[in-house]
PDB file of N, CA and C in Angstrom:
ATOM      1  N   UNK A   1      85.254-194.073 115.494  1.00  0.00           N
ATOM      2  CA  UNK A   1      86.225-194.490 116.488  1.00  0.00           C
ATOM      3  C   UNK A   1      87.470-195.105 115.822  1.00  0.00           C
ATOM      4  N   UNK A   2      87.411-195.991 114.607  1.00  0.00           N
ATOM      5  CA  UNK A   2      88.415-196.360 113.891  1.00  0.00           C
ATOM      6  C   UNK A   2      89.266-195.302 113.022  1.00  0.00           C
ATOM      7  N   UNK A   3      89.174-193.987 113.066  1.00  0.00           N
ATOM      8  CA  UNK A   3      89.586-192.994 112.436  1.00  0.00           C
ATOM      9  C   UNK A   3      90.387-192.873 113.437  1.00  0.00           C
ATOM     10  N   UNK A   4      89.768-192.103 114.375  1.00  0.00           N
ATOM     11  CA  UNK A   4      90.547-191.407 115.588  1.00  0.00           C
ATOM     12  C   UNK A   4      92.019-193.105 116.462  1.00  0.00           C
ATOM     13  N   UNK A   5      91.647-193.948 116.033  1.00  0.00           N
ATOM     14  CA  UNK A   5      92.589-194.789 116.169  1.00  0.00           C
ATOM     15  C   UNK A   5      94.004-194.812 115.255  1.00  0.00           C
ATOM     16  N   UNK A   6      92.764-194.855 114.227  1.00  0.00           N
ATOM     17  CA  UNK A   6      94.205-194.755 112.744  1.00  0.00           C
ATOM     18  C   UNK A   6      95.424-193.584 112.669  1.00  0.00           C
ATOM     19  N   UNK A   7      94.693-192.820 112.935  1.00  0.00           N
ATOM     20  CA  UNK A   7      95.368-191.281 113.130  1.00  0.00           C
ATOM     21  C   UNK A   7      96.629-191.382 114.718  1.00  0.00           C
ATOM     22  N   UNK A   8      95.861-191.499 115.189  1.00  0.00           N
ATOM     23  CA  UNK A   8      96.445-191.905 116.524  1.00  0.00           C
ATOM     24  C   UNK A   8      98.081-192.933 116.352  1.00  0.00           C
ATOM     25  N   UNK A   9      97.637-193.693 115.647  1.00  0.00           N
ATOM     26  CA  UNK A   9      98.848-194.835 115.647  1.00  0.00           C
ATOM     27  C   UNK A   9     100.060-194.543 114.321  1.00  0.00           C
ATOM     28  N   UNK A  10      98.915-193.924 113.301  1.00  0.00           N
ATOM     29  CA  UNK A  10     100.049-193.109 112.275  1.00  0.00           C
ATOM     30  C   UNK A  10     101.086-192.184 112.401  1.00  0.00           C
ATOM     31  N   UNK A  11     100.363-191.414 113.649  1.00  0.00           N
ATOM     32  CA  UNK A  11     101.077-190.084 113.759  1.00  0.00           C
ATOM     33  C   UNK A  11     102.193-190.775 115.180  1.00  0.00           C
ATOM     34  N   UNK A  12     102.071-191.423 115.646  1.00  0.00           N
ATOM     35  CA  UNK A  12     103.307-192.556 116.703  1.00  0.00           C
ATOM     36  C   UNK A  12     104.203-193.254 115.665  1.00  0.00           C
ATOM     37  N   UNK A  13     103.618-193.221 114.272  1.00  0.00           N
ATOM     38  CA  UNK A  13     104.849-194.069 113.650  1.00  0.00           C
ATOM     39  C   UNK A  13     105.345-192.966 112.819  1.00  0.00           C
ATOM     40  N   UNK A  14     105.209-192.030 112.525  1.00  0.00           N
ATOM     41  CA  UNK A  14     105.823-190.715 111.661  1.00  0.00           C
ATOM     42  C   UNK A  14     106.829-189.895 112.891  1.00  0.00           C
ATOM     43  N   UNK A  15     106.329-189.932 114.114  1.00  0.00           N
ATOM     44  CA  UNK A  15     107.269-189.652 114.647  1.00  0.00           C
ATOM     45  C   UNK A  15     108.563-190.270 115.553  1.00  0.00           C
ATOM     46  N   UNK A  16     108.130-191.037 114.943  1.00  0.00           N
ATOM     47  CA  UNK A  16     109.634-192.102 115.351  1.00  0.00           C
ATOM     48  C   UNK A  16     110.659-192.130 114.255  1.00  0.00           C
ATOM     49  N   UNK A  17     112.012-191.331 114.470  1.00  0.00           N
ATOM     50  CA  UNK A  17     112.875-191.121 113.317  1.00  0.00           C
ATOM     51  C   UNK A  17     113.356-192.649 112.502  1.00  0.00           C
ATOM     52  N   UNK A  18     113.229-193.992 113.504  1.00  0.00           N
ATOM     53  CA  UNK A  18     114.277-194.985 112.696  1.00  0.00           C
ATOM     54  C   UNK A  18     112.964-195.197 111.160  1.00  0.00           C
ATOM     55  N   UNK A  19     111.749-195.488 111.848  1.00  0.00           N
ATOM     56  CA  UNK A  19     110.142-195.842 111.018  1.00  0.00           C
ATOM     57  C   UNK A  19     110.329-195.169 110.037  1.00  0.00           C
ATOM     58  N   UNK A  20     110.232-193.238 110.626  1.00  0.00           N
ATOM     59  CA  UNK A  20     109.987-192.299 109.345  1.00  0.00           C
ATOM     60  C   UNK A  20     111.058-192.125 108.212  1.00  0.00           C
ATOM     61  N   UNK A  21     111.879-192.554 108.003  1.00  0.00           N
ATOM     62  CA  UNK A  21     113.199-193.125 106.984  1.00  0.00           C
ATOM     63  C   UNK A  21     114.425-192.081 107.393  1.00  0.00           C
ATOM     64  N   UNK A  22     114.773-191.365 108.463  1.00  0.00           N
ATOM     65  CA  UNK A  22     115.627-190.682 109.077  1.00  0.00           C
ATOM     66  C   UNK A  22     115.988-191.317 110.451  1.00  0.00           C
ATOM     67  N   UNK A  23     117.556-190.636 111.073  1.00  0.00           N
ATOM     68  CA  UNK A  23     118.538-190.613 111.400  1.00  0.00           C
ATOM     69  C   UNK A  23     118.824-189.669 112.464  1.00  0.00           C
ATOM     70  N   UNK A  24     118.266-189.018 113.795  1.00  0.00           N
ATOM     71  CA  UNK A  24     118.669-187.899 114.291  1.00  0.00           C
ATOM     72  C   UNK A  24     119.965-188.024 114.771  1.00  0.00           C
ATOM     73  N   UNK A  25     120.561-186.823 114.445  1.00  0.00           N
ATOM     74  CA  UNK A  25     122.033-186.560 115.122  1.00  0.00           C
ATOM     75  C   UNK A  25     122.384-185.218 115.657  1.00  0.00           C
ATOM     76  N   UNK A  26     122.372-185.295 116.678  1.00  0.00           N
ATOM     77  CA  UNK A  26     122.904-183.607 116.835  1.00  0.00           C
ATOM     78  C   UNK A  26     124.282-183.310 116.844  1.00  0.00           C
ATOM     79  N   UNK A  27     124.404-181.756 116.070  1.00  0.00           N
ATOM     80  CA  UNK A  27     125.550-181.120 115.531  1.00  0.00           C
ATOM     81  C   UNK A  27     126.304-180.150 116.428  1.00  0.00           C
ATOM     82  N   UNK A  28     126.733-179.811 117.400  1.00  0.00           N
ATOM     83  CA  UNK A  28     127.206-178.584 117.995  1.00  0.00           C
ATOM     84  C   UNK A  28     128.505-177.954 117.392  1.00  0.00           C
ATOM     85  N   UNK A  29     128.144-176.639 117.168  1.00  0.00           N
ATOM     86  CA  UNK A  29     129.382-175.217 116.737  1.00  0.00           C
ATOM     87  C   UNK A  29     129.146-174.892 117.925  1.00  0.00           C
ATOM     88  N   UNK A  30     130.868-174.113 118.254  1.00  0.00           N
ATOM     89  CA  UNK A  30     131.315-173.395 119.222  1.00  0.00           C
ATOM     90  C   UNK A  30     130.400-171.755 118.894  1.00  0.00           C
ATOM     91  N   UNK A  31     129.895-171.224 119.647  1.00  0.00           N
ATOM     92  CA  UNK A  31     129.305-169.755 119.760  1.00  0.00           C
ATOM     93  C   UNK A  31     130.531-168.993 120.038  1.00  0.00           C
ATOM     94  N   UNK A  32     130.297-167.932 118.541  1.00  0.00           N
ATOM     95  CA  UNK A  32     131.116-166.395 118.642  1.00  0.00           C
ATOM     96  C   UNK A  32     130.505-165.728 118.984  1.00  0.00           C
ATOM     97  N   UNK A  33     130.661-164.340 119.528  1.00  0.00           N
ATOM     98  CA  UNK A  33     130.196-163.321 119.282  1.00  0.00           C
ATOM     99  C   UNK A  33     130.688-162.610 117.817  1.00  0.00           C
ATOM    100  N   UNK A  34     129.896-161.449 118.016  1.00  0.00           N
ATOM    101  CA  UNK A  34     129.910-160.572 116.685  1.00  0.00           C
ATOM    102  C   UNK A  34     131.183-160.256 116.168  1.00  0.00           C
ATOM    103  N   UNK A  35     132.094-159.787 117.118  1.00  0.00           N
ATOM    104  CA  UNK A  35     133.495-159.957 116.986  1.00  0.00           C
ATOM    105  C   UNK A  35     134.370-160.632 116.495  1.00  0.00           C
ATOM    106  N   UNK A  36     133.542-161.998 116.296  1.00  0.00           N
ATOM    107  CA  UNK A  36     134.299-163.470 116.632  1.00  0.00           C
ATOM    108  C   UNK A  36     135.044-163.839 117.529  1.00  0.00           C
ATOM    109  N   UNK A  37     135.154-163.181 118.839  1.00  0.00           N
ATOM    110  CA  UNK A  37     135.918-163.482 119.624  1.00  0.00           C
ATOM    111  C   UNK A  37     135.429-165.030 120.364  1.00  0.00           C
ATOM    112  N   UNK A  38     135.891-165.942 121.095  1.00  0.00           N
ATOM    113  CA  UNK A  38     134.550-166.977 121.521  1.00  0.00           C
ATOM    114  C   UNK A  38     134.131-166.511 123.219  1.00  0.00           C
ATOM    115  N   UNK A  39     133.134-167.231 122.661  1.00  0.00           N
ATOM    116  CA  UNK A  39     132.215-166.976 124.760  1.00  0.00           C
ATOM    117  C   UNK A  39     132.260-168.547 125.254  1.00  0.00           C
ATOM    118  N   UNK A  40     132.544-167.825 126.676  1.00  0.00           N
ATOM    119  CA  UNK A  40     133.034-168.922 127.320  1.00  0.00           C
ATOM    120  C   UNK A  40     131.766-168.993 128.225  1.00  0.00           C
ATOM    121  N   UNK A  41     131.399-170.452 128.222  1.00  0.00           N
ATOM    122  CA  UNK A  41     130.283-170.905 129.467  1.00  0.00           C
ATOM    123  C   UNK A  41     130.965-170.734 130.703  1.00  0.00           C
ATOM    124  N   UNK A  42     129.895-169.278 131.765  1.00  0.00           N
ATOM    125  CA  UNK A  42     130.382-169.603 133.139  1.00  0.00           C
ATOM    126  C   UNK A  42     130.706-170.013 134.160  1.00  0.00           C
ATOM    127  N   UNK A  43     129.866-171.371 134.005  1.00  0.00           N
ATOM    128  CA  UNK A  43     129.775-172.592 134.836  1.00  0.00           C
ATOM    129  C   UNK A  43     130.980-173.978 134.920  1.00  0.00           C
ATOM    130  N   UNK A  44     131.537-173.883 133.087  1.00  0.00           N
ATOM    131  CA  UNK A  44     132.467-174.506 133.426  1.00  0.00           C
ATOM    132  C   UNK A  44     133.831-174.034 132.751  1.00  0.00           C
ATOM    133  N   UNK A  45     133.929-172.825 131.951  1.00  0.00           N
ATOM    134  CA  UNK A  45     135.084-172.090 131.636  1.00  0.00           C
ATOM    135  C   UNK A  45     135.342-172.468 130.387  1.00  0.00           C
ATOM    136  N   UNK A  46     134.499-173.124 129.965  1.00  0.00           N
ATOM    137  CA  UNK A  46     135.046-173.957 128.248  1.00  0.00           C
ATOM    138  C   UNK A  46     134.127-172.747 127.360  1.00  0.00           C
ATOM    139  N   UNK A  47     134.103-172.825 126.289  1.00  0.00           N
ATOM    140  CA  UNK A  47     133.963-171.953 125.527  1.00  0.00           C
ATOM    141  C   UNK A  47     132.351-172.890 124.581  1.00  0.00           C
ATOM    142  N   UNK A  48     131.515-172.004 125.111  1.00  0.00           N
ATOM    143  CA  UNK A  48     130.294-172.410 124.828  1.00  0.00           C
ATOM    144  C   UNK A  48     129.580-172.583 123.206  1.00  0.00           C
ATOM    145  N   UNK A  49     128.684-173.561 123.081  1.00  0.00           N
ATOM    146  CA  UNK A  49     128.681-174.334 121.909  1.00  0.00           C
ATOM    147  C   UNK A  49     126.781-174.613 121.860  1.00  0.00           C
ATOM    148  N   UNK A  50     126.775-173.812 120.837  1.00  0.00           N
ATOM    149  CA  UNK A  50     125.569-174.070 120.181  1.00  0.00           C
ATOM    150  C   UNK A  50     125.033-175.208 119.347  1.00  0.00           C
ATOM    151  N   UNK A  51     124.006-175.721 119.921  1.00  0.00           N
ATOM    152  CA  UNK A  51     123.557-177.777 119.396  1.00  0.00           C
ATOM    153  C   UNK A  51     122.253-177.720 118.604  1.00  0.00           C
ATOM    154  N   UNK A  52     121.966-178.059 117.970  1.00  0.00           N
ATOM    155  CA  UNK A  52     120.959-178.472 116.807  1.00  0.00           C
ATOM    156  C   UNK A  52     120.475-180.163 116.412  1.00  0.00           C
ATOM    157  N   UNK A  53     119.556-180.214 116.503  1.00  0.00           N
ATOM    158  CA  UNK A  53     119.041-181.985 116.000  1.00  0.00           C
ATOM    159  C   UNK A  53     118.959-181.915 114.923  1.00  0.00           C
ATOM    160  N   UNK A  54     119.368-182.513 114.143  1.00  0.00           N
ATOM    161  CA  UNK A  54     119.080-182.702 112.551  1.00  0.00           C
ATOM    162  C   UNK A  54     118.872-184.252 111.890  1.00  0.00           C
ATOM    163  N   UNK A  55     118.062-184.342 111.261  1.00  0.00           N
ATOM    164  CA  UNK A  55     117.900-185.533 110.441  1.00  0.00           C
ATOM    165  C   UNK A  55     118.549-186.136 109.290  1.00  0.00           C
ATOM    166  N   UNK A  56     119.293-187.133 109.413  1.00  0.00           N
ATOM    167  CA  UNK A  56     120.272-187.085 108.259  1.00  0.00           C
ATOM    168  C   UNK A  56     119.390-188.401 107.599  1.00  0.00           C
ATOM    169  N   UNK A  57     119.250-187.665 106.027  1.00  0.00           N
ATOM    170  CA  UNK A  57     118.786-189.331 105.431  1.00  0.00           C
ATOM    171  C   UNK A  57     119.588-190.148 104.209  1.00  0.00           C
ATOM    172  N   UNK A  58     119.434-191.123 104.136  1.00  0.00           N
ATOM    173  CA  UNK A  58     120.183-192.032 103.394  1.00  0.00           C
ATOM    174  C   UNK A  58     120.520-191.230 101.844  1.00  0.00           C
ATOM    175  N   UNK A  59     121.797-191.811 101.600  1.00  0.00           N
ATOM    176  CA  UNK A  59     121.473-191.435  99.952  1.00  0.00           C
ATOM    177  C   UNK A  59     121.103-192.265  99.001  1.00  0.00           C
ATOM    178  N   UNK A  60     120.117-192.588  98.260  1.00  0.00           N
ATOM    179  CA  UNK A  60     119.560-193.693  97.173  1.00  0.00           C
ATOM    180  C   UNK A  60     120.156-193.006  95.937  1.00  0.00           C
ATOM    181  N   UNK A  61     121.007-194.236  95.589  1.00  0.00           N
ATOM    182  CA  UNK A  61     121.944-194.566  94.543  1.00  0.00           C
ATOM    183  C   UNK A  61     120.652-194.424  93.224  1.00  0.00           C
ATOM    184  N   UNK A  62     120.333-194.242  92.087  1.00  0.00           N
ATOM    185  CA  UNK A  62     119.445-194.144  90.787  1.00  0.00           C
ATOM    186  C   UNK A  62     120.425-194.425  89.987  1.00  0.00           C
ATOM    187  N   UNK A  63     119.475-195.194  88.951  1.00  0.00           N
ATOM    188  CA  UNK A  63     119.863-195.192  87.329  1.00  0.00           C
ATOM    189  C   UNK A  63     120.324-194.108  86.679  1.00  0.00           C
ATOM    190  N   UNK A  64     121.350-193.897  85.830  1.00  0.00           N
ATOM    191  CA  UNK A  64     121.342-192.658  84.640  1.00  0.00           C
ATOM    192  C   UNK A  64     120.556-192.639  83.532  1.00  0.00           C
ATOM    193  N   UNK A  65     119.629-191.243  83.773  1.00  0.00           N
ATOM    194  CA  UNK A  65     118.792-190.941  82.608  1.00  0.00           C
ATOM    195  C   UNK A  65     118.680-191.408  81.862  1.00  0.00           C
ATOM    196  N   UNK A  66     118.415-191.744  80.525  1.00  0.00           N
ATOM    197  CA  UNK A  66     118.966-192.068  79.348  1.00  0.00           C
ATOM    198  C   UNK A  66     118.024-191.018  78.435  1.00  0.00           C
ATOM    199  N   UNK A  67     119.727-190.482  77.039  1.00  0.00           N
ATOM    200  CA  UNK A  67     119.400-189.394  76.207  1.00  0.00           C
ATOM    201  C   UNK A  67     118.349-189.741  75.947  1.00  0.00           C
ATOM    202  N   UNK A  68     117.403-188.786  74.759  1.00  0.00           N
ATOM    203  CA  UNK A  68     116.461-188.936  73.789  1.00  0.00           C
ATOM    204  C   UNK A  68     117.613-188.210  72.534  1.00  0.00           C
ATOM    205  N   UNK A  69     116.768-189.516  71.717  1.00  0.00           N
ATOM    206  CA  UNK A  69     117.373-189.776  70.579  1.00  0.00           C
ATOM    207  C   UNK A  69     116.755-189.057  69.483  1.00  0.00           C
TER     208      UNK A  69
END
């Protein structure tokens, strides 16, 4: 029973982006067609735009190597 708990509460903290060391942001590009001409959404006449979630993560600064001598 303490397994199926552990698991349970791990997998609630892996999916929480601030916990799991990421950032979600979503990105939207305008949609071409093949043409490249753009397509326009019918509903409101603007020119329709394809969205994506992505995870952005920090950048960690490191030491420089050092040669071998």
């Amino acid at each position: 029973m303490k397994h199926i708990i552990f698991v349970a509460g791990l997998a609630l903290t892996l999916s929480n982006p601030v916990i799991a060391g990421g950032e979600i942001k979503e990105v939207c590009t305008p949609r071409v067609d093949k043409a490249g001409k753009a397509v326009m959404d019918k509903k409101t006449g603007k020119q329709a735009e394809d969205c994506k979630k992505i995870k952005v993560h920090k950048k960690v600064e490191g030491d420089k190597v050092p040669e071998k001598k």
